[in-house]
N, C-alpha and C. Protein backbone atom coordinates (compact mmCIF):
# COMPACT_ATOMS: atom_id res chain seq x y z
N UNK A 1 173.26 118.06 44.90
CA UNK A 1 174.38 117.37 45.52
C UNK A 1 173.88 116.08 46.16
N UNK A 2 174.56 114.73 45.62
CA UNK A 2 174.28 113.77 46.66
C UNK A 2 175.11 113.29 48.08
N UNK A 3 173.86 112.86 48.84
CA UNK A 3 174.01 112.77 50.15
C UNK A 3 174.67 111.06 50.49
N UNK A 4 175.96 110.78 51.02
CA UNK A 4 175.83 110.19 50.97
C UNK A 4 175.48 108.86 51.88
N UNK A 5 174.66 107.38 51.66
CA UNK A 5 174.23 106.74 52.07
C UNK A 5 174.92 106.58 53.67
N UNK A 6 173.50 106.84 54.46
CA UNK A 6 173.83 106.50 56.31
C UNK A 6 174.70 105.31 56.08
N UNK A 7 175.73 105.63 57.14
CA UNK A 7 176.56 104.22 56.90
C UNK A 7 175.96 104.13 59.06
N UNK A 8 174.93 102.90 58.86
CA UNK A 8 174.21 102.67 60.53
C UNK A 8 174.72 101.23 60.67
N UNK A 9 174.62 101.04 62.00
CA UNK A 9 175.03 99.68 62.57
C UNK A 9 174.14 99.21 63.67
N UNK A 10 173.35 98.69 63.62
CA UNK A 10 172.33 97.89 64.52
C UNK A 10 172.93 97.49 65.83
N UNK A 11 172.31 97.74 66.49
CA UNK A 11 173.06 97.97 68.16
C UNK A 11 172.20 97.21 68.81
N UNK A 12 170.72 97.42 69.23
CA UNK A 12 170.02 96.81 69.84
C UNK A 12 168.80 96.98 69.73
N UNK A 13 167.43 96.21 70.30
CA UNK A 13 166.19 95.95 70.26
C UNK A 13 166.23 96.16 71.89
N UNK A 14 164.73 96.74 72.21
CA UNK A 14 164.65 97.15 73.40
C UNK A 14 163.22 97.39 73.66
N UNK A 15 162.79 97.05 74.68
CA UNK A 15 161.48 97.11 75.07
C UNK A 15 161.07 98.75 75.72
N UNK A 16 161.41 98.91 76.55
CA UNK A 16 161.90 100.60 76.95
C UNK A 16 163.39 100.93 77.39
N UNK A 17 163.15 102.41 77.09
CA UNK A 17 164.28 103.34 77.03
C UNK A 17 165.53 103.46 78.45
N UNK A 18 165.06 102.50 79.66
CA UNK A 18 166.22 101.87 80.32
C UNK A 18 167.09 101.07 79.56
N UNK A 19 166.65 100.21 78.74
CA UNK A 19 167.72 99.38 77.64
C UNK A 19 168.16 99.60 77.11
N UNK A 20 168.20 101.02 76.37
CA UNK A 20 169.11 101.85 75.39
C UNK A 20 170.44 102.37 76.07
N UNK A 21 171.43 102.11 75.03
CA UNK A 21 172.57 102.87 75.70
C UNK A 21 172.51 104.04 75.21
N UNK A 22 173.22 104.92 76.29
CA UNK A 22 172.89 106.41 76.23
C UNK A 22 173.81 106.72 75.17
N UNK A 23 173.23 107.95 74.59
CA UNK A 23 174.26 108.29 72.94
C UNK A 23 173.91 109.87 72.96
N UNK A 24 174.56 111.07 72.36
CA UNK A 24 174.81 112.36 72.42
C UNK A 24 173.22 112.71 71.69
N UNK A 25 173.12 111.97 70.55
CA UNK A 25 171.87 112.44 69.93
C UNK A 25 171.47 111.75 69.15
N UNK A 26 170.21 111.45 68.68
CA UNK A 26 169.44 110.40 67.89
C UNK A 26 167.75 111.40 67.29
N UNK A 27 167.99 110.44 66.14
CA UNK A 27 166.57 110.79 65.61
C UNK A 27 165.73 109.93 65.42
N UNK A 28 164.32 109.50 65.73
CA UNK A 28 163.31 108.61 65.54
C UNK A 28 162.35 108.33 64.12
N UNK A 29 162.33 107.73 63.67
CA UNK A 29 161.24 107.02 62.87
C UNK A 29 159.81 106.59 63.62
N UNK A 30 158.80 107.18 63.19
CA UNK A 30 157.73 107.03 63.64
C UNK A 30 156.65 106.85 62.55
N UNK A 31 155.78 105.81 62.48
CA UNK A 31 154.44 106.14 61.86
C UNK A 31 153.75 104.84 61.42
N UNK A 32 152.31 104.66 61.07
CA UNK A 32 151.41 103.81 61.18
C UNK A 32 152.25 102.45 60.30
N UNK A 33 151.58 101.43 61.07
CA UNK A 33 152.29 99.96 60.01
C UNK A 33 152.26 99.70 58.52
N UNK A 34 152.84 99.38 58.27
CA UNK A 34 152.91 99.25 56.70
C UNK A 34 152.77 100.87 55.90
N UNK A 35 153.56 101.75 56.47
CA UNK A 35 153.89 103.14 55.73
C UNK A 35 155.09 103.04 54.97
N UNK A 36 155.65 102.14 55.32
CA UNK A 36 157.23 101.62 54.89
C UNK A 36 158.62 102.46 55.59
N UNK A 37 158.35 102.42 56.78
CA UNK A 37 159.30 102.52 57.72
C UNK A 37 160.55 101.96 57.37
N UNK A 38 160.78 100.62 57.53
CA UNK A 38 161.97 99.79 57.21
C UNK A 38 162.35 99.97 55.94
N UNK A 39 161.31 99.77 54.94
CA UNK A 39 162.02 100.28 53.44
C UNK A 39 162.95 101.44 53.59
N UNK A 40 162.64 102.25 54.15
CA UNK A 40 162.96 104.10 54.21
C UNK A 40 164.25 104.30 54.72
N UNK A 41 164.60 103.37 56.10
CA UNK A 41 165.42 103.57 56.79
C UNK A 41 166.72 102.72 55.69
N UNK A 42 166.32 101.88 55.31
CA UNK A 42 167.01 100.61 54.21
C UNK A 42 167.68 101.63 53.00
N UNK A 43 166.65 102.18 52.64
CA UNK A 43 167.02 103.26 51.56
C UNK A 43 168.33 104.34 51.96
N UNK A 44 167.79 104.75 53.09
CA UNK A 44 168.64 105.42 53.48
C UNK A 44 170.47 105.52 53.67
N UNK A 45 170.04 104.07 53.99
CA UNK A 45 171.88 102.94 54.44
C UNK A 45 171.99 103.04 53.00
N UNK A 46 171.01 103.28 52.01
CA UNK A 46 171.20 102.00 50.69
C UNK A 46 171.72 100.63 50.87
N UNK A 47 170.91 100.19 51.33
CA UNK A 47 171.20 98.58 51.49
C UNK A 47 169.45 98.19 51.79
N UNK A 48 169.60 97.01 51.67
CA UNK A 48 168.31 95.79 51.93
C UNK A 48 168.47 94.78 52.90
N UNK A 49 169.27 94.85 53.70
CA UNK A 49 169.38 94.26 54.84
C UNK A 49 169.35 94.84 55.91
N UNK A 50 169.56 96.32 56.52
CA UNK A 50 169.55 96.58 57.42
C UNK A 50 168.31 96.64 58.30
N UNK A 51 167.29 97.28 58.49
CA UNK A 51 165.62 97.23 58.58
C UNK A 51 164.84 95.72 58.09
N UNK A 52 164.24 95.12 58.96
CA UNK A 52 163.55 94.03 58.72
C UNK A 52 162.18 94.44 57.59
N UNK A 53 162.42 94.15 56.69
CA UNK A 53 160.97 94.95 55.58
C UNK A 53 160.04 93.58 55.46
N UNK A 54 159.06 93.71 55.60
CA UNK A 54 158.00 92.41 55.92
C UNK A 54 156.22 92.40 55.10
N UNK A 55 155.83 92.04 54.03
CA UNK A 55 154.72 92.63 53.85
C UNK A 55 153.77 92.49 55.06
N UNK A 56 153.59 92.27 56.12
CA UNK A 56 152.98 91.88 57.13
C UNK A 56 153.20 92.64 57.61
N UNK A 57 152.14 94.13 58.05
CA UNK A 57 152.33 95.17 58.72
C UNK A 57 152.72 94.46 60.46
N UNK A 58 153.38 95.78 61.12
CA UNK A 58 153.50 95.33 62.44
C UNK A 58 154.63 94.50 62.57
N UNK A 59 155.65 94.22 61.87
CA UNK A 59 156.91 93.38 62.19
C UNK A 59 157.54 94.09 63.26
N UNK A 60 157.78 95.57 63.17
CA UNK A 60 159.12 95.74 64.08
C UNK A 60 157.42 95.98 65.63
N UNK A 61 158.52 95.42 66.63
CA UNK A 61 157.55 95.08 67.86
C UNK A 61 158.43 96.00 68.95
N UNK A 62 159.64 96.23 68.42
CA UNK A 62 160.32 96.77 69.98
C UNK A 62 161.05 97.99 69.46
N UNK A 63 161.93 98.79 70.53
CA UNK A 63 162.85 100.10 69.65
C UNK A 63 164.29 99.80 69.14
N UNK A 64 164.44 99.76 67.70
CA UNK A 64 165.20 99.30 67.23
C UNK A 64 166.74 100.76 66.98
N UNK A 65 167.54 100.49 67.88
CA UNK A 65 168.58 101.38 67.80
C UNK A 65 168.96 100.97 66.48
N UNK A 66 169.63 102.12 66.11
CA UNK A 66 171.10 102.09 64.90
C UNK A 66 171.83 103.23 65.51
N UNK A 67 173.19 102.91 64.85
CA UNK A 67 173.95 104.74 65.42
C UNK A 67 175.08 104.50 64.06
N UNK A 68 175.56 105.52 63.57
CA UNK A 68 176.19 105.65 62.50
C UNK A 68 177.61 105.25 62.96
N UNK A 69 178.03 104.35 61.61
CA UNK A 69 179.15 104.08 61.60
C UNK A 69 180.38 105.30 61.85
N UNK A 70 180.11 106.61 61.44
CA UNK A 70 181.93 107.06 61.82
C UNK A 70 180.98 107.64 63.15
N UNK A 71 180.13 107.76 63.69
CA UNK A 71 180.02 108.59 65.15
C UNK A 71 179.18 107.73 65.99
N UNK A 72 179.62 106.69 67.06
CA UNK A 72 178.94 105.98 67.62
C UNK A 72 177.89 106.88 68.28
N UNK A 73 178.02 107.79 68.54
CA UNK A 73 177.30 108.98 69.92
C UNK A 73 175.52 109.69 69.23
N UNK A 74 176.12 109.09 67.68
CA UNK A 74 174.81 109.28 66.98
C UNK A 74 173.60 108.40 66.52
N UNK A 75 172.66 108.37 66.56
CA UNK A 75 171.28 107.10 66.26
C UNK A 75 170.48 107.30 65.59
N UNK A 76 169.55 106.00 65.28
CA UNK A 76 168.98 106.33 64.59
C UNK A 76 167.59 105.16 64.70
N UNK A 77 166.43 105.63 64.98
CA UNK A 77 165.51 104.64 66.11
C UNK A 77 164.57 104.70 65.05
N UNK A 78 164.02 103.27 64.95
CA UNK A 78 162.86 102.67 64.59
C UNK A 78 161.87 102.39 65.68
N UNK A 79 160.78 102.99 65.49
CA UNK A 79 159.61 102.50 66.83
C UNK A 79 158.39 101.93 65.80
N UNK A 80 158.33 101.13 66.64
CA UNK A 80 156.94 100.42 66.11
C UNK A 80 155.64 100.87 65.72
N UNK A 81 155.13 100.43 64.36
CA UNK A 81 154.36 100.93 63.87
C UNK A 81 152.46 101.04 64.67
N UNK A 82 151.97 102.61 64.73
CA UNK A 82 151.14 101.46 65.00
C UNK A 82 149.90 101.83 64.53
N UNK A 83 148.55 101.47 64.54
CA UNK A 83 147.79 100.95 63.90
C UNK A 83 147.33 99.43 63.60
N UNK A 84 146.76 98.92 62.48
CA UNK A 84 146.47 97.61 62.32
C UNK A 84 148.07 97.01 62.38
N UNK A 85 148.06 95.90 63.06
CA UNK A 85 149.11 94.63 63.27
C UNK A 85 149.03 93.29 63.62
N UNK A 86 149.52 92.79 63.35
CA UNK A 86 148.86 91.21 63.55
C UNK A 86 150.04 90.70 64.72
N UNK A 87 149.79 91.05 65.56
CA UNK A 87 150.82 90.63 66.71
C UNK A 87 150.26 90.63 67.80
N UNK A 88 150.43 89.67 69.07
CA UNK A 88 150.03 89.55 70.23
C UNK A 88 149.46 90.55 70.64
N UNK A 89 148.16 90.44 71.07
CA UNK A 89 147.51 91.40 72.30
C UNK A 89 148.34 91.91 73.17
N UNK A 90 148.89 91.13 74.17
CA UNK A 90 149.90 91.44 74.86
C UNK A 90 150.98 92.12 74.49
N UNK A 91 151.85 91.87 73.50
CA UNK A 91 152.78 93.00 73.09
C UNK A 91 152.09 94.11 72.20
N UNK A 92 151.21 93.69 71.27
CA UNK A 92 150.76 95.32 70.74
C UNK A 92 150.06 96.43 72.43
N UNK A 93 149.30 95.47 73.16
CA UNK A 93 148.96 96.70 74.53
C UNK A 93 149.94 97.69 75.18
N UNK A 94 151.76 96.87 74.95
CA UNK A 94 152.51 97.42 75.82
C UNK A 94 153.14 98.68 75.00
N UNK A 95 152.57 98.96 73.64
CA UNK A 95 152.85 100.04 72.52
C UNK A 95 152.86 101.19 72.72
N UNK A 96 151.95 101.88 73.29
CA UNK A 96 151.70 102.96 73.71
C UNK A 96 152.74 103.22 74.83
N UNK A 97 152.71 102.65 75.47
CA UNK A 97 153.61 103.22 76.77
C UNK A 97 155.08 103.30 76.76
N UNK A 98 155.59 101.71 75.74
CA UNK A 98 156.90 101.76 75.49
C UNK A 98 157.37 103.22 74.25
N UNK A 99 156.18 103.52 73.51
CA UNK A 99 156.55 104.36 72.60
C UNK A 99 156.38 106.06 72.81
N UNK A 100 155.69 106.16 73.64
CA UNK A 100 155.67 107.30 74.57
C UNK A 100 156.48 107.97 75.48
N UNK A 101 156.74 106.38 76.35
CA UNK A 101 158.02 106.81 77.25
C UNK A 101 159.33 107.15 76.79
N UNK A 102 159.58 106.25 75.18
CA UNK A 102 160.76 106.93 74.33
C UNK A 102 160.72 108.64 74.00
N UNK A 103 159.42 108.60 73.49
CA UNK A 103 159.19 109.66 73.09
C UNK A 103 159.13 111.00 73.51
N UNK A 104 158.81 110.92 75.23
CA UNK A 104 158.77 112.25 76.07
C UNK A 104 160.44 111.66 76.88
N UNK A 105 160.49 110.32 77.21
CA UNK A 105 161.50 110.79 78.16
C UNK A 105 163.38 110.41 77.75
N UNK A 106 163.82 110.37 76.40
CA UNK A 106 165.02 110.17 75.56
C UNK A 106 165.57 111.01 75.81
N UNK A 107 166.29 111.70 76.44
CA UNK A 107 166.97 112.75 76.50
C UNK A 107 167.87 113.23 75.24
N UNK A 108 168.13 112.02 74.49
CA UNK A 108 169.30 112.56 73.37
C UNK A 108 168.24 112.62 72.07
N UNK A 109 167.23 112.21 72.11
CA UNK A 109 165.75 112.79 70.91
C UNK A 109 166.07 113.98 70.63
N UNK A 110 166.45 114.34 69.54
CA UNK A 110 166.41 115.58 68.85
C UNK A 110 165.32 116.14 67.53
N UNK A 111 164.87 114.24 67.19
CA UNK A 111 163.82 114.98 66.07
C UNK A 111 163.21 113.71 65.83
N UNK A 112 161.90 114.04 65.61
CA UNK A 112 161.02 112.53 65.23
C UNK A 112 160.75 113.04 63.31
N UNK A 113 160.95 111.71 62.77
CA UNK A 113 160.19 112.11 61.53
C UNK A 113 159.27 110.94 61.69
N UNK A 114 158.09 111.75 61.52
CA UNK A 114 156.34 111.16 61.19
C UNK A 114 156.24 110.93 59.98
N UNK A 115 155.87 109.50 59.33
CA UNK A 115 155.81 109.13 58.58
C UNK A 115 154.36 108.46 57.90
N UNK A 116 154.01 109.57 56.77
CA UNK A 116 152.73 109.71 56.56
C UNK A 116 152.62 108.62 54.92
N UNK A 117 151.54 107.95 54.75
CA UNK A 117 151.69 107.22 53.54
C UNK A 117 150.86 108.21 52.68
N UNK A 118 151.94 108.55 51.62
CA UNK A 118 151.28 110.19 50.64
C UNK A 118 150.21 109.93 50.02
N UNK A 119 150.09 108.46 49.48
CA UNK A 119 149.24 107.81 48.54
C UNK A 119 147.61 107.75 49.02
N UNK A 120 147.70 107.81 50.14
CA UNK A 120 146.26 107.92 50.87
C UNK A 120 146.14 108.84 52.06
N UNK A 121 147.55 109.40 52.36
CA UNK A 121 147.26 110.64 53.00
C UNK A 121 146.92 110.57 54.53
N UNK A 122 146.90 111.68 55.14
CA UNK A 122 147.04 111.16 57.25
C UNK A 122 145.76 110.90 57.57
N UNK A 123 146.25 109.99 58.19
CA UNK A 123 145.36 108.91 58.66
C UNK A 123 144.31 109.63 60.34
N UNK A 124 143.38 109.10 60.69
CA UNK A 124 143.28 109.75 62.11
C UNK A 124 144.14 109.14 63.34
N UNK A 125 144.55 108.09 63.03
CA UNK A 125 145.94 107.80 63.38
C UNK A 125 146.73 108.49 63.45
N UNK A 126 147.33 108.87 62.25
CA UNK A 126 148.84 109.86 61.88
C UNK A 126 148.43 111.38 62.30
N UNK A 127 147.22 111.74 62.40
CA UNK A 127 146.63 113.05 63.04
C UNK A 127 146.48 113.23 64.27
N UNK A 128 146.15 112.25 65.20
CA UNK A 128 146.43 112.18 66.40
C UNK A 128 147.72 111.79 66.80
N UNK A 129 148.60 111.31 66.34
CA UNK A 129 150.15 111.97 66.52
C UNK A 129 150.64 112.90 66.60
N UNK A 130 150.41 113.09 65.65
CA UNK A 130 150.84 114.56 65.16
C UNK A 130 149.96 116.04 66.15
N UNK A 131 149.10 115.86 67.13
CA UNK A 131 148.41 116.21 67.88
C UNK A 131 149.28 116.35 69.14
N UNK A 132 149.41 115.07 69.37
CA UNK A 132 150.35 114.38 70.72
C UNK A 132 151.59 115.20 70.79
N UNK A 133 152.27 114.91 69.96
CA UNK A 133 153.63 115.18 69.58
C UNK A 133 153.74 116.83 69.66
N UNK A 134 152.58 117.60 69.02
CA UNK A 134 152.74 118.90 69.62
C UNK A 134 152.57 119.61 70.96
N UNK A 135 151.67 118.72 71.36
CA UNK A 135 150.84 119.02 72.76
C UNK A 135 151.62 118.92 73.37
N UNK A 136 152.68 118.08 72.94
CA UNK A 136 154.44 117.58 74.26
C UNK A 136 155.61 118.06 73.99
N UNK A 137 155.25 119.25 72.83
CA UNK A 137 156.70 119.93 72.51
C UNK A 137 157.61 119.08 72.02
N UNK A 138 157.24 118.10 71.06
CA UNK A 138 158.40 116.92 70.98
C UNK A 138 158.54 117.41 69.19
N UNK A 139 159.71 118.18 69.04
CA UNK A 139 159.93 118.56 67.59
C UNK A 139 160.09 117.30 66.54
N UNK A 140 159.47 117.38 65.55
CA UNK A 140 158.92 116.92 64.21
C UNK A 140 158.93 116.98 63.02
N UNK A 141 158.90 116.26 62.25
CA UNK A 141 158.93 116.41 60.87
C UNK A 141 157.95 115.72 59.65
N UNK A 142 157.12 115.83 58.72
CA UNK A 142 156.80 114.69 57.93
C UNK A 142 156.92 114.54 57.25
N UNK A 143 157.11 113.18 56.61
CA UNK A 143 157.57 113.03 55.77
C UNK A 143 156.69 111.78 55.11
N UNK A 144 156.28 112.05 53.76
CA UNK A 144 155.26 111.78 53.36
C UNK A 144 156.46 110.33 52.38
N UNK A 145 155.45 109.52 52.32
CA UNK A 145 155.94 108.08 51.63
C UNK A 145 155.43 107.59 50.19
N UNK A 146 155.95 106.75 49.59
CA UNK A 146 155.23 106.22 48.36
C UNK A 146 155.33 107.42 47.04
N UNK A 147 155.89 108.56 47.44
CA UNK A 147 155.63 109.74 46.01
C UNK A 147 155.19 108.73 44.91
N UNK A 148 156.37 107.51 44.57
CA UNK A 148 155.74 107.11 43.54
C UNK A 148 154.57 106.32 43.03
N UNK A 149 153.90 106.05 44.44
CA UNK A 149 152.16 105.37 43.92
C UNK A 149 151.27 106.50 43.82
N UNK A 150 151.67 107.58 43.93
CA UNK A 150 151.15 109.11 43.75
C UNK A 150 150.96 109.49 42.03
N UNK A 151 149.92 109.30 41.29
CA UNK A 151 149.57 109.65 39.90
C UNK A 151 150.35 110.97 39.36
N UNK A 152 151.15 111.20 38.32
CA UNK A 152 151.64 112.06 38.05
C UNK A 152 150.60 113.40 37.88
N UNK A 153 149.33 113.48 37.62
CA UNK A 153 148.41 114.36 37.54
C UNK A 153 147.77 114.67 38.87
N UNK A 154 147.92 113.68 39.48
CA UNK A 154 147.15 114.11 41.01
C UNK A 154 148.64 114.67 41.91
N UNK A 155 149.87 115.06 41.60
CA UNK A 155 150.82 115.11 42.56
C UNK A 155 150.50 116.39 43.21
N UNK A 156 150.69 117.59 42.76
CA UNK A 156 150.51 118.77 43.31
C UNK A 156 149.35 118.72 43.94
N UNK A 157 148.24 118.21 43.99
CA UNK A 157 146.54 118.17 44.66
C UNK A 157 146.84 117.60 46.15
N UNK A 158 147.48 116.15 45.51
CA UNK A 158 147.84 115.65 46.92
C UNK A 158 149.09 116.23 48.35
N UNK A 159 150.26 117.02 47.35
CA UNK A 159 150.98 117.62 48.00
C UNK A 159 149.85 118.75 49.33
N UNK A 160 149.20 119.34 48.49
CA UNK A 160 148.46 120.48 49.54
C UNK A 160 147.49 120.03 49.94
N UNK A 161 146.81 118.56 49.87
CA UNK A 161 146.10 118.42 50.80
C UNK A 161 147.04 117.36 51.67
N UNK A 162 147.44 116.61 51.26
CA UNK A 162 148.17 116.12 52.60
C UNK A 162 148.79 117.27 53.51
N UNK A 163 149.03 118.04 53.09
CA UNK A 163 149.95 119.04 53.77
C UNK A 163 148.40 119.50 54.80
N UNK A 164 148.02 119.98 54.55
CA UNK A 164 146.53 120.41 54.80
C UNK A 164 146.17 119.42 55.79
N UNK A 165 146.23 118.49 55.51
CA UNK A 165 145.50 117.29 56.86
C UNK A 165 146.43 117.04 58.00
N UNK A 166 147.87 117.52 57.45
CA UNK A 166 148.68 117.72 58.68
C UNK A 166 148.59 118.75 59.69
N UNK A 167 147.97 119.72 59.20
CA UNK A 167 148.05 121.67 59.51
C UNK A 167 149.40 121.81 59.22
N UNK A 168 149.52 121.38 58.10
CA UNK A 168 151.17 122.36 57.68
C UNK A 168 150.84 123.08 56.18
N UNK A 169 151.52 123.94 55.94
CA UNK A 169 152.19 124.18 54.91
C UNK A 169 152.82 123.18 53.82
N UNK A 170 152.66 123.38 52.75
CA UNK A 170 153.00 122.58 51.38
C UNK A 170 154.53 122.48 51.51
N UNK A 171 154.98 123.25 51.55
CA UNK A 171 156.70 123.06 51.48
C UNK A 171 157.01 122.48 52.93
N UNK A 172 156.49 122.01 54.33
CA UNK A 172 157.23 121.74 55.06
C UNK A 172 156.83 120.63 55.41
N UNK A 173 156.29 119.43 54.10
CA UNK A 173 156.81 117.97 54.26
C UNK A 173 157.31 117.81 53.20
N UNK A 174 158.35 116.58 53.34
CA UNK A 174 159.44 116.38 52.92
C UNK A 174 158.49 114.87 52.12
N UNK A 175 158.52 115.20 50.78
CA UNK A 175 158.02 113.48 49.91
C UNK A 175 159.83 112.79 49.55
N UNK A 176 159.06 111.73 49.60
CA UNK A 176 159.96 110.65 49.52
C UNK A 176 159.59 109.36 48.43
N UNK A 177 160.32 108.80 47.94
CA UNK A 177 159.89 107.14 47.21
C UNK A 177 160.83 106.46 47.88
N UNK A 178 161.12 104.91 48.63
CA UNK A 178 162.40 104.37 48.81
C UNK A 178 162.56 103.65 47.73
N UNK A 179 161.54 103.49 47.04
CA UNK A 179 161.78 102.39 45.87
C UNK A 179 162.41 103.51 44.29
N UNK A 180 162.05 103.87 44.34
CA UNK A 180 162.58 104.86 42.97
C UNK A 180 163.98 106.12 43.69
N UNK A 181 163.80 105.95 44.77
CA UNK A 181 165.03 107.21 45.69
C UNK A 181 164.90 108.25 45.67
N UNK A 182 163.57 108.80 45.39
CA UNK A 182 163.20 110.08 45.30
C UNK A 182 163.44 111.03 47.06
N UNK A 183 163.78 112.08 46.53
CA UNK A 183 163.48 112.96 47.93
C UNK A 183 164.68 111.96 48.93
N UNK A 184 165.42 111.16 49.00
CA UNK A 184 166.18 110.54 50.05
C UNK A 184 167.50 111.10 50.21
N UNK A 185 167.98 112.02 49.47
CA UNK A 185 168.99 112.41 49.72
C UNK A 185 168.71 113.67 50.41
N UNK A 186 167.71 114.72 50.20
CA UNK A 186 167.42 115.21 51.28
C UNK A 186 166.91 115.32 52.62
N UNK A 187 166.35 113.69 52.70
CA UNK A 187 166.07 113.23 53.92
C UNK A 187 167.24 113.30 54.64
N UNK A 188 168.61 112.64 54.03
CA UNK A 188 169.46 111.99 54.62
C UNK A 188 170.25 113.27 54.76
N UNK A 189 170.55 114.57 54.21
CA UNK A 189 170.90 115.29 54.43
C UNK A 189 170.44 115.97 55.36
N UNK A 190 168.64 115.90 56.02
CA UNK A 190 168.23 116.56 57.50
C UNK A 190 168.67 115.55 58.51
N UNK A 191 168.41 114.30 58.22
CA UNK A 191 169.06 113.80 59.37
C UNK A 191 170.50 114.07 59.92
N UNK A 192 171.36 113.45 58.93
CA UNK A 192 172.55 114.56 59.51
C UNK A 192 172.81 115.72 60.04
N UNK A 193 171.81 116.50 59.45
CA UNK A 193 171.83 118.15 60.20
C UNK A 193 171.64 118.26 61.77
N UNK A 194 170.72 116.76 62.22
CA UNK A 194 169.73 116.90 63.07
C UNK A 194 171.07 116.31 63.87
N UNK A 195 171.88 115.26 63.74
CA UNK A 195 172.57 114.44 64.27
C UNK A 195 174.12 114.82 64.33
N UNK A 196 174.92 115.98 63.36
CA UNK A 196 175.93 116.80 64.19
C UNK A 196 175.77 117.99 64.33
């Protein structure tokens, strides 16, 4: 069955989570720069305008609300990538704290999806997230990127070891392509789950 395309509306950019307007429930996008965050979320709307997509890892710098067109009360958050970025000292330092403080103190956070690049697999980056994120009870998901730069002979190898470098189980990340649309309709079908 297809799911159909998030219909989101860009609300605001925000440095921390005082600037957000308060909403019933929201789900986060999280994971290292250039994993293709913005592609994903883009895919999702089906559209190419919504998410700023940049080959220049590190574009999105602040927390980028969306909330769905028929339910304002619902969201949908982009946080900045992080890892390598080519952006101010000064604003990449204030990363951690602005993305943390979303992260433990959002009250309407209902689910982060961690966003792992499948093609090369979690990073010690994306492992020390994924560390964090348990250590703080902050429920999760991953969701692995690129299926299609993934070799048709290496797919199942990489499925269980990425899964493996997460400490999960094979069936409980979710692969994805935004460019071919693989796996996005069941993305878009957990998010909704997550969001009424």
């Amino acid at each position: 069955m297809t799911a159909s395309p998030l219909r989101l509306k860009f609300v605001t950019s925000a440095a921390r989570i005082s600037q957000l307007p308060e909403l019933d429930a929201e789900v986060a996008f999280v994971g290292r720069s250039n994993v293709g965050k913005s592609s994903l979320i883009n895919a999702l709307a089906n559209t190419k305008q919504l998410a700023r997509v940049s080959n220049t890892p590190g574009r999105t710098q602040l927390i980028n609300l969306f909330t769905l067109a028929a339910n304002d009360g619902a969201g949908l958050v982009d946080l900045p990538g992080y890892g390598y970025a080519k952006v101010p000292g000064r604003v990449r330092k204030d990363w951690p704290e602005m993305i943390e403080g979303y992260l433990l103190e959002r009250e309407s956070l209902v689910q982060v999806f961690v966003l792992v690049d499948g093609e090369i697999g979690p990073t010690p980056l994306d492992q020390q997230m994924l560390h964090w994120l348990r250590a703080n009870e902050v429920p999760h998901t991953v969701v692995a990127t690129k299926w299609d730069k993934v070799k048709s002979a290496k797919r199942s190898t990489r499925r269980k070891d990425l899964a493996a470098g997460c400490d999960l189980e094979t069936g409980d990340v979710v692969w994805v392509s935004a460019p071919k649309n693989h796996g996005i309709d069941d993305l878009r079908s957990l998010v909704l789950g997550h969001l009424n």
